[in-house]
Protein backbone atom coordinates (compact mmCIF):
# COMPACT_ATOMS: atom_id res chain seq x y z
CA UNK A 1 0.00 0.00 0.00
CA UNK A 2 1.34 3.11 -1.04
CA UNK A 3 0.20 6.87 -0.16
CA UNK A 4 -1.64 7.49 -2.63
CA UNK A 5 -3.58 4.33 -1.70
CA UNK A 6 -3.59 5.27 1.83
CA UNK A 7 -5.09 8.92 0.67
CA UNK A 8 -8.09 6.88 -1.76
CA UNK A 9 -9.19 4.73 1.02
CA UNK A 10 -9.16 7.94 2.95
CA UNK A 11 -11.73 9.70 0.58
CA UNK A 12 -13.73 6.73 -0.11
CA UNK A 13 -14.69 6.38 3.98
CA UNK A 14 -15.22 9.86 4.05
CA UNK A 15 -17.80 10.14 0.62
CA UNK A 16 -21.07 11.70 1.49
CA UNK A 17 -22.76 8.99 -0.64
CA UNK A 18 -26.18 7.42 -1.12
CA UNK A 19 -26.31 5.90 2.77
CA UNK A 20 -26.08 9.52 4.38
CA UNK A 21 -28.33 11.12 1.86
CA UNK A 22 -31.21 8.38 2.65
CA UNK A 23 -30.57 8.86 6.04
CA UNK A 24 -30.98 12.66 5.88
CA UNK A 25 -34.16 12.28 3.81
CA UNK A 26 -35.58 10.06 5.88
CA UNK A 27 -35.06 12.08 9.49
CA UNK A 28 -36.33 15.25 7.43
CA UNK A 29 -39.94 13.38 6.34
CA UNK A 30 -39.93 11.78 9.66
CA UNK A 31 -39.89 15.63 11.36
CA UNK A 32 -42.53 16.85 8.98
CA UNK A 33 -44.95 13.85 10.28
CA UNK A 34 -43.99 14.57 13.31
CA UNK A 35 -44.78 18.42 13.67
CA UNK A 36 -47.74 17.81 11.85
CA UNK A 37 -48.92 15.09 14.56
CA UNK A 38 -47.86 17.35 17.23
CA UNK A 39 -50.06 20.00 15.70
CA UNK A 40 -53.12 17.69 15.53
CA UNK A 41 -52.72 16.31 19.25
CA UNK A 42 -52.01 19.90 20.71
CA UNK A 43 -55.67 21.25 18.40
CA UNK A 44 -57.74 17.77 19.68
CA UNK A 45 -56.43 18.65 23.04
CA UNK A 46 -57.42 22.15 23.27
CA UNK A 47 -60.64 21.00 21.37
CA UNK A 48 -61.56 18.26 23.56
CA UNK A 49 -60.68 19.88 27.11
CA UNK A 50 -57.56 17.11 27.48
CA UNK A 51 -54.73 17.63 29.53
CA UNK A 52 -53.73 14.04 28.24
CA UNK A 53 -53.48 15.01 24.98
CA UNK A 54 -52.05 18.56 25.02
CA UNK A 55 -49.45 17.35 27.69
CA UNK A 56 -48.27 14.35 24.77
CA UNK A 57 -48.78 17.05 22.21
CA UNK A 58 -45.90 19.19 23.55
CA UNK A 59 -44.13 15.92 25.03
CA UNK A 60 -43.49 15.48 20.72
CA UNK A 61 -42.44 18.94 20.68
CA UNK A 62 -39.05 17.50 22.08
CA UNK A 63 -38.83 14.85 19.82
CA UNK A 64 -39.46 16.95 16.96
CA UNK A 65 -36.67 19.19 18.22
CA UNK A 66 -34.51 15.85 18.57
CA UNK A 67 -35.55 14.50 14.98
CA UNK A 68 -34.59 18.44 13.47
CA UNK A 69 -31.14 18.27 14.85
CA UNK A 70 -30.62 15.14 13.56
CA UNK A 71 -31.37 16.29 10.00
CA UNK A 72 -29.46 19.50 10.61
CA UNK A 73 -26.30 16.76 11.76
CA UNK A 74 -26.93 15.14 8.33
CA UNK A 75 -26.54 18.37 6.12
CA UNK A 76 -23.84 20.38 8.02
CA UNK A 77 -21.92 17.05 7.72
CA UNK A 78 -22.54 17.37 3.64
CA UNK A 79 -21.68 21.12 4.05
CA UNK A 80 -18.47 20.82 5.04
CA UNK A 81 -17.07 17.53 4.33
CA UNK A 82 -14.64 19.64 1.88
CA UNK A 83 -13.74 21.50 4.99
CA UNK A 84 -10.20 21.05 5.28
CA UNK A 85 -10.47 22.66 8.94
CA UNK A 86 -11.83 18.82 9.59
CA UNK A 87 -8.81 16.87 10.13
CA UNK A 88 -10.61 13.65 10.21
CA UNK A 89 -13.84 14.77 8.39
CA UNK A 90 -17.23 15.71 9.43
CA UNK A 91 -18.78 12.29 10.75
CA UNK A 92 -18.65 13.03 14.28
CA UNK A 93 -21.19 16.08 13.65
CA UNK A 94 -24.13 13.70 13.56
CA UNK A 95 -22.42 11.65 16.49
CA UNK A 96 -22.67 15.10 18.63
CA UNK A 97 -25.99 15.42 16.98
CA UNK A 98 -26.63 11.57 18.40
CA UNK A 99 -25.79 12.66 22.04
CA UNK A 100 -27.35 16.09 22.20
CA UNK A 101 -31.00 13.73 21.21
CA UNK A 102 -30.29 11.49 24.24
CA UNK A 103 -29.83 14.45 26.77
CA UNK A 104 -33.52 15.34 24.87
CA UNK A 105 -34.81 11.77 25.97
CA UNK A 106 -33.21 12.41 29.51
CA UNK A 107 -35.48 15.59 29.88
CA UNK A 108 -38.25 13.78 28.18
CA UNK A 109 -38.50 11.09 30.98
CA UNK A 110 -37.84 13.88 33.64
CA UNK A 111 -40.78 15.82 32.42
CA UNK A 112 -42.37 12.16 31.99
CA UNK A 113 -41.81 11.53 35.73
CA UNK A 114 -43.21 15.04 36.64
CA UNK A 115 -46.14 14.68 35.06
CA UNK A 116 -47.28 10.94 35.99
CA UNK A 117 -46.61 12.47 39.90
CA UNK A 118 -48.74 15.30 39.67
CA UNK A 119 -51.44 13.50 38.56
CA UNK A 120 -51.31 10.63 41.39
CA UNK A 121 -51.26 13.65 43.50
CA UNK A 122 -54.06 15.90 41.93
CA UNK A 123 -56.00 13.03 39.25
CA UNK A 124 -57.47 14.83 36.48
CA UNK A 125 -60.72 14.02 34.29
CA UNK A 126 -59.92 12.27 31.40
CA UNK A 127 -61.90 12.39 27.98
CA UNK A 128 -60.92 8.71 27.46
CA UNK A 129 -62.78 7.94 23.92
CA UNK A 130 -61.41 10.77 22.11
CA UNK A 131 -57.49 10.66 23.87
CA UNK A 132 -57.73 6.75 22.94
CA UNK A 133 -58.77 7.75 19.36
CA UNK A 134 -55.99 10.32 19.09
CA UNK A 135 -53.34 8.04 20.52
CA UNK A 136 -53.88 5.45 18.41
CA UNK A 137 -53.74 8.01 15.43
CA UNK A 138 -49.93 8.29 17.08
CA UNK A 139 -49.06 5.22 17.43
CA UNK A 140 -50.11 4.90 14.04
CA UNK A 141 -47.57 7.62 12.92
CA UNK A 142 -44.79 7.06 15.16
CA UNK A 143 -44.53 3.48 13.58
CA UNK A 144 -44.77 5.07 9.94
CA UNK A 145 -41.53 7.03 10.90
CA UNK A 146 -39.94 3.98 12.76
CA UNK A 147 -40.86 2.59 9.05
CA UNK A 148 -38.78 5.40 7.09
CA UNK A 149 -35.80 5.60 9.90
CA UNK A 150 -35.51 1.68 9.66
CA UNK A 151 -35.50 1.87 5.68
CA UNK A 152 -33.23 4.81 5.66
CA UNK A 153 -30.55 2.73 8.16
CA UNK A 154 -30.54 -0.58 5.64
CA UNK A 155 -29.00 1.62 3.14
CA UNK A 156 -26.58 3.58 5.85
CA UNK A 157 -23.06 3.74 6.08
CA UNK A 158 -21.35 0.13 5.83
CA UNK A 159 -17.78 -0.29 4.98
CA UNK A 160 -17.53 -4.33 3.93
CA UNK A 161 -14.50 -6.29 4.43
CA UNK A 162 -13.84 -9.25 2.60
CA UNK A 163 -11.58 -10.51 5.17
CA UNK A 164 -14.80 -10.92 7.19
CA UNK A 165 -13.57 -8.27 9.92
CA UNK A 166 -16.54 -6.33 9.22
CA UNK A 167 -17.22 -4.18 12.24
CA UNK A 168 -19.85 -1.69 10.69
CA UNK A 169 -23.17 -3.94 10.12
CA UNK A 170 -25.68 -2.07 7.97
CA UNK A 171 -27.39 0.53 10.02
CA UNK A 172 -26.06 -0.50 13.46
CA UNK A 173 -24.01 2.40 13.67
CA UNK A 174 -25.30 5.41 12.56
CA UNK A 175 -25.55 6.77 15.95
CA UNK A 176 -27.71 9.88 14.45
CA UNK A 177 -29.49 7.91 13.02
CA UNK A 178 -30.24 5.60 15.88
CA UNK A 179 -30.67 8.50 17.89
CA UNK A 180 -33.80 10.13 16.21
CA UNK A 181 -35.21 5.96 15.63
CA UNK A 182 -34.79 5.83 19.36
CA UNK A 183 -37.02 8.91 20.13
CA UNK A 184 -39.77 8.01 17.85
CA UNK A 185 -39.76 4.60 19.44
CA UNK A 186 -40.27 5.85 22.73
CA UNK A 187 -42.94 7.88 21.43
CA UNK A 188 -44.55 4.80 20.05
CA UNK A 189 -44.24 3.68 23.20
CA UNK A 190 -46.05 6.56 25.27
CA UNK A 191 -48.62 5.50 22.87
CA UNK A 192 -49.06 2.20 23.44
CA UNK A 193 -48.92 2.92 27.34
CA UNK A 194 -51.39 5.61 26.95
CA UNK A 195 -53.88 3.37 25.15
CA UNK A 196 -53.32 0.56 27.52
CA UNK A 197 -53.86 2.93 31.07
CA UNK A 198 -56.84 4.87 29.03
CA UNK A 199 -58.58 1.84 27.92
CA UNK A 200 -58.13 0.42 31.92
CA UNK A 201 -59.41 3.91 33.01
CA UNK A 202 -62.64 3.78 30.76
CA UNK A 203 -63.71 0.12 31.22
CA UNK A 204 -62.78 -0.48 35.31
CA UNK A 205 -62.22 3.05 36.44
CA UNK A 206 -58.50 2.49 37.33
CA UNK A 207 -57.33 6.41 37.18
CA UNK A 208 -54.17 5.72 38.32
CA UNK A 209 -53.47 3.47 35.76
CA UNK A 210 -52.46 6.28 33.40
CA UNK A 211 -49.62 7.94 35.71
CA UNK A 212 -48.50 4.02 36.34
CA UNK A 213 -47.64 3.69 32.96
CA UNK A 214 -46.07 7.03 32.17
CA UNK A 215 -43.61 6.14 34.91
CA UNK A 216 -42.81 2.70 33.40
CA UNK A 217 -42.60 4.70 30.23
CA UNK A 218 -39.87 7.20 31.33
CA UNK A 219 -37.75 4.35 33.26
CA UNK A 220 -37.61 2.93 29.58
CA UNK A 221 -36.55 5.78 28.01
CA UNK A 222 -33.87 6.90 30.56
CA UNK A 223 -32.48 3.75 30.11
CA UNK A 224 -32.57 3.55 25.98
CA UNK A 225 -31.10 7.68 26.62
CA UNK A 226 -28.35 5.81 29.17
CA UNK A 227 -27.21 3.65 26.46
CA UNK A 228 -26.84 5.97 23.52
CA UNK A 229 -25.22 8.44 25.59
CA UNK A 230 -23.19 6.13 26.52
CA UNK A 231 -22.28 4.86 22.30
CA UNK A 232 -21.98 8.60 21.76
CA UNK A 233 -19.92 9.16 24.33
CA UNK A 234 -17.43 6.94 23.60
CA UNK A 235 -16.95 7.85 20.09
CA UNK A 236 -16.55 11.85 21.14
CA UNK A 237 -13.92 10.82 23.46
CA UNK A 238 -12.04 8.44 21.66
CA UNK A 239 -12.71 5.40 23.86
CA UNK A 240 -11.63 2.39 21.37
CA UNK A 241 -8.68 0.50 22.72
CA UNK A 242 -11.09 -2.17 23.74
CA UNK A 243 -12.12 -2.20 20.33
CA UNK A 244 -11.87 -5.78 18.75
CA UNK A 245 -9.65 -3.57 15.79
CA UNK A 246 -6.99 -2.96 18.35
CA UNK A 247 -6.40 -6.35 18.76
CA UNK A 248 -6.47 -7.44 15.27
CA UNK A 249 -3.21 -4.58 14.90
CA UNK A 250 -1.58 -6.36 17.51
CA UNK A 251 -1.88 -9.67 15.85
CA UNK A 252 -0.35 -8.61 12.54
CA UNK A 253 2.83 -6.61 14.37
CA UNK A 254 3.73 -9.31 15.92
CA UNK A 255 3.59 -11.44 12.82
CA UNK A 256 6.12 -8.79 11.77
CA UNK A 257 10.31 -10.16 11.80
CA UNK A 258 11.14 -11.25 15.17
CA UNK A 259 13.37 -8.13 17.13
CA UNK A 260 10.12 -5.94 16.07
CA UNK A 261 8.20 -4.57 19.36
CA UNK A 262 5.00 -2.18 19.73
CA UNK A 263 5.99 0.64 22.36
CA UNK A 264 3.03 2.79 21.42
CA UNK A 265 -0.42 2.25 20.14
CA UNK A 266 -3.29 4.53 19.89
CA UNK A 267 -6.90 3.64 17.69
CA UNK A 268 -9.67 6.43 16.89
CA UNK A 269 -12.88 5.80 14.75
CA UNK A 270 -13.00 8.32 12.52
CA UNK A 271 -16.30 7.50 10.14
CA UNK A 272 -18.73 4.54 10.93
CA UNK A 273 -16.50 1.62 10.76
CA UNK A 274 -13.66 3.32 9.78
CA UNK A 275 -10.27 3.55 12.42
CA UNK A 276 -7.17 5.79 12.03
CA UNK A 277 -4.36 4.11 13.73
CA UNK A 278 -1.15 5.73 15.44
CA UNK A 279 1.83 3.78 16.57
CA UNK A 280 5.47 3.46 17.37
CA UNK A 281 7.82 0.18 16.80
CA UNK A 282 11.13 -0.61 18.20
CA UNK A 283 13.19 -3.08 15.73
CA UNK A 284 16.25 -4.65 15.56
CA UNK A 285 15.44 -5.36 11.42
CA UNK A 286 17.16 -3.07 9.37
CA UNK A 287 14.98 -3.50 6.58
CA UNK A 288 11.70 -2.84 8.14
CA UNK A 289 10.02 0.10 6.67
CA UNK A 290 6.67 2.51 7.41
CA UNK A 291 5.49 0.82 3.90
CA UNK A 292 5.82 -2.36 4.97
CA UNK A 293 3.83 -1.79 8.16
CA UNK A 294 1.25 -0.70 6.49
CA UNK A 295 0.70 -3.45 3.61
CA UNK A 296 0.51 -5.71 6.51
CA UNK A 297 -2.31 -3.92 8.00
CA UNK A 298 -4.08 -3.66 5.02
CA UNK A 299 -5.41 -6.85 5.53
CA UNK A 300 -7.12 -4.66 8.02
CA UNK A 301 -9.71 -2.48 5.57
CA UNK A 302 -11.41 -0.74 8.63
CA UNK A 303 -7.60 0.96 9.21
CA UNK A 304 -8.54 3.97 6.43
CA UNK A 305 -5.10 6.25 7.83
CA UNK A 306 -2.41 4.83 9.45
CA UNK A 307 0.85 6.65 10.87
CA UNK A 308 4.18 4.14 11.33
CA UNK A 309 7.29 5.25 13.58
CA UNK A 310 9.78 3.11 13.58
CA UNK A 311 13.15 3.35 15.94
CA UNK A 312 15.89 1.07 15.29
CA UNK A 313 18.02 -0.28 18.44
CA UNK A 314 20.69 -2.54 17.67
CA UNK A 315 21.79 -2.54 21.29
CA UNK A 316 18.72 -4.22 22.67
CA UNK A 317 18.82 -8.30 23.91
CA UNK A 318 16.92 -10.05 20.99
């Protein structure tokens, strides 16, 4: 592998290609149901005297915020992926974007939790035909959008390896992506909760059915906003030594002529399934050469940049 090779794999991981531009479609149709849903539950609310419905009207405001920044993470990543000012590109705009929407689902299932206690406290008449109506009208939506978001992630970012070290599965990590799937999930799943403690409330009378489930509802969704904050997270701050990848580099330097030794090491994901790789070797082979390193790593298609020091020490025991 030469540099110019090195600089072609480089551009290739870092094309704004079909998988980014269904993904940015899709969030963008997926906030335009949404608003418009949000509009419709916030009017039948008002309409119908329903604190039920208004309250889950502007409980979608949020995820309509969430869903917006994630399309907004999809084109300022197209913007300026010419950006030379990006050393490494612009993929880690939509991961930011990714862990802004779970702080959103954090507040969510705060405000979730505030609202299910007020009403133990103080329960509240509930128009339980119409908010049934309207939340299955929602549920109905939010599983359109799941629909689109899902599509949208079979054709995301993938980087195949016929080596069969593929560590980018279709769709799996498109943290953006997964980010504004994840909020109209848990939307879909206020729904189903809703329908389930309205429908107890209107055959047997069980008010407190309704604040039940909103706080079984917001335990879910801090824990799906846990998780992603916690994939986010660990992209933003570089946390991939443990990374099955690191290992694999390992494995081929110490295939490398015996005297050769790894004194420094450090991984970084750079695009979804794509790694830039830093490290340091201490040799006693005269012959060894950056070049070489790096067609033995190639095996390694994930490894899109890779810098090679090498120090020579002819005074160390073999």
């Amino acid at each position: 592998m030469n540099a110019e090779h090195d600089l072609s794999r480089w551009e290739q991981s870092h094309d704004f290609g079909a998988g980014n531009a269904r993904a940015e479609a899709g969030t963008r149709w997926v906030l335009w149901i949404t608003l418009a849903m949000m509009v419709v539950e916030i009017a039948a609310g008002w309409w119908f005297n329903s604190m039920a419905l208004l309250a889950d009207g502007w409980h979608m405001s949020s995820h309509a915020l969430a869903i917006g920044l994630a399309s907004f993470a999809y084109a300022a990543a197209r913007k300026y992926a010419g950006d030379p000012g990006f050393t490494f590109g612009t993929w880690k705009i939509e991961v930011l974007a990714g862990y802004t929407s779970a702080l959103f689902l954090l507040v969510v299932a705060g405000l979730m939790v505030f609202g299910a206690v007020e009403r133990l406290i103080e329960p509240a008449p509930i128009h339980y035909l119409e908010a049934m109506l309207v939340a299955a009208i929602g549920l109905a939506v939010n599983l359109g959008c799941a629909a689109i978001l899902h599509r949208a992630g079979d054709h995301g970012h993938s980087h195949g390896h016929g080596h069969g070290h593929d560590h980018a599965p279709h769709g799996h990590h498109d943290l953006n992506l997964k980010a504004a799937y994840i909020h109209v999930i848990t939307d879909a799943l206020t729904s189903v909760l809703a329908i389930a403690a309205l429908a107890g409330g209107w055959l047997w009378g069980w008010d407190w059915l309704d604040p039940v489930c909103a706080l079984v509802g917001a335990g879910l969704v801090a824990l799906w906003a846990k998780n992603l904050l916690r994939d986010t997270g660990r992209v933003l701050l570089d946390r991939e030594m443990d990374h099955p990848v690191v290992e694999e580099v390992r494995e081929v330097i110490a295939s490398l002529p015996a005297g050769t030794h790894l004194t420094d090491l450090h991984v970084w994901r750079v695009s979804n399934g794509a790694y830039a790789c830093a490290l340091s070797l201490l040799t006693h082979d005269p012959a060894l050469t950056p070049l070489a390193v790096r067609q033995a790593l190639a095996i390694h298609e994930e490894l899109v940049h890779v810098t090679v020091e090498i120090h020579r020490c002819d005074e160390c025991p073999d």
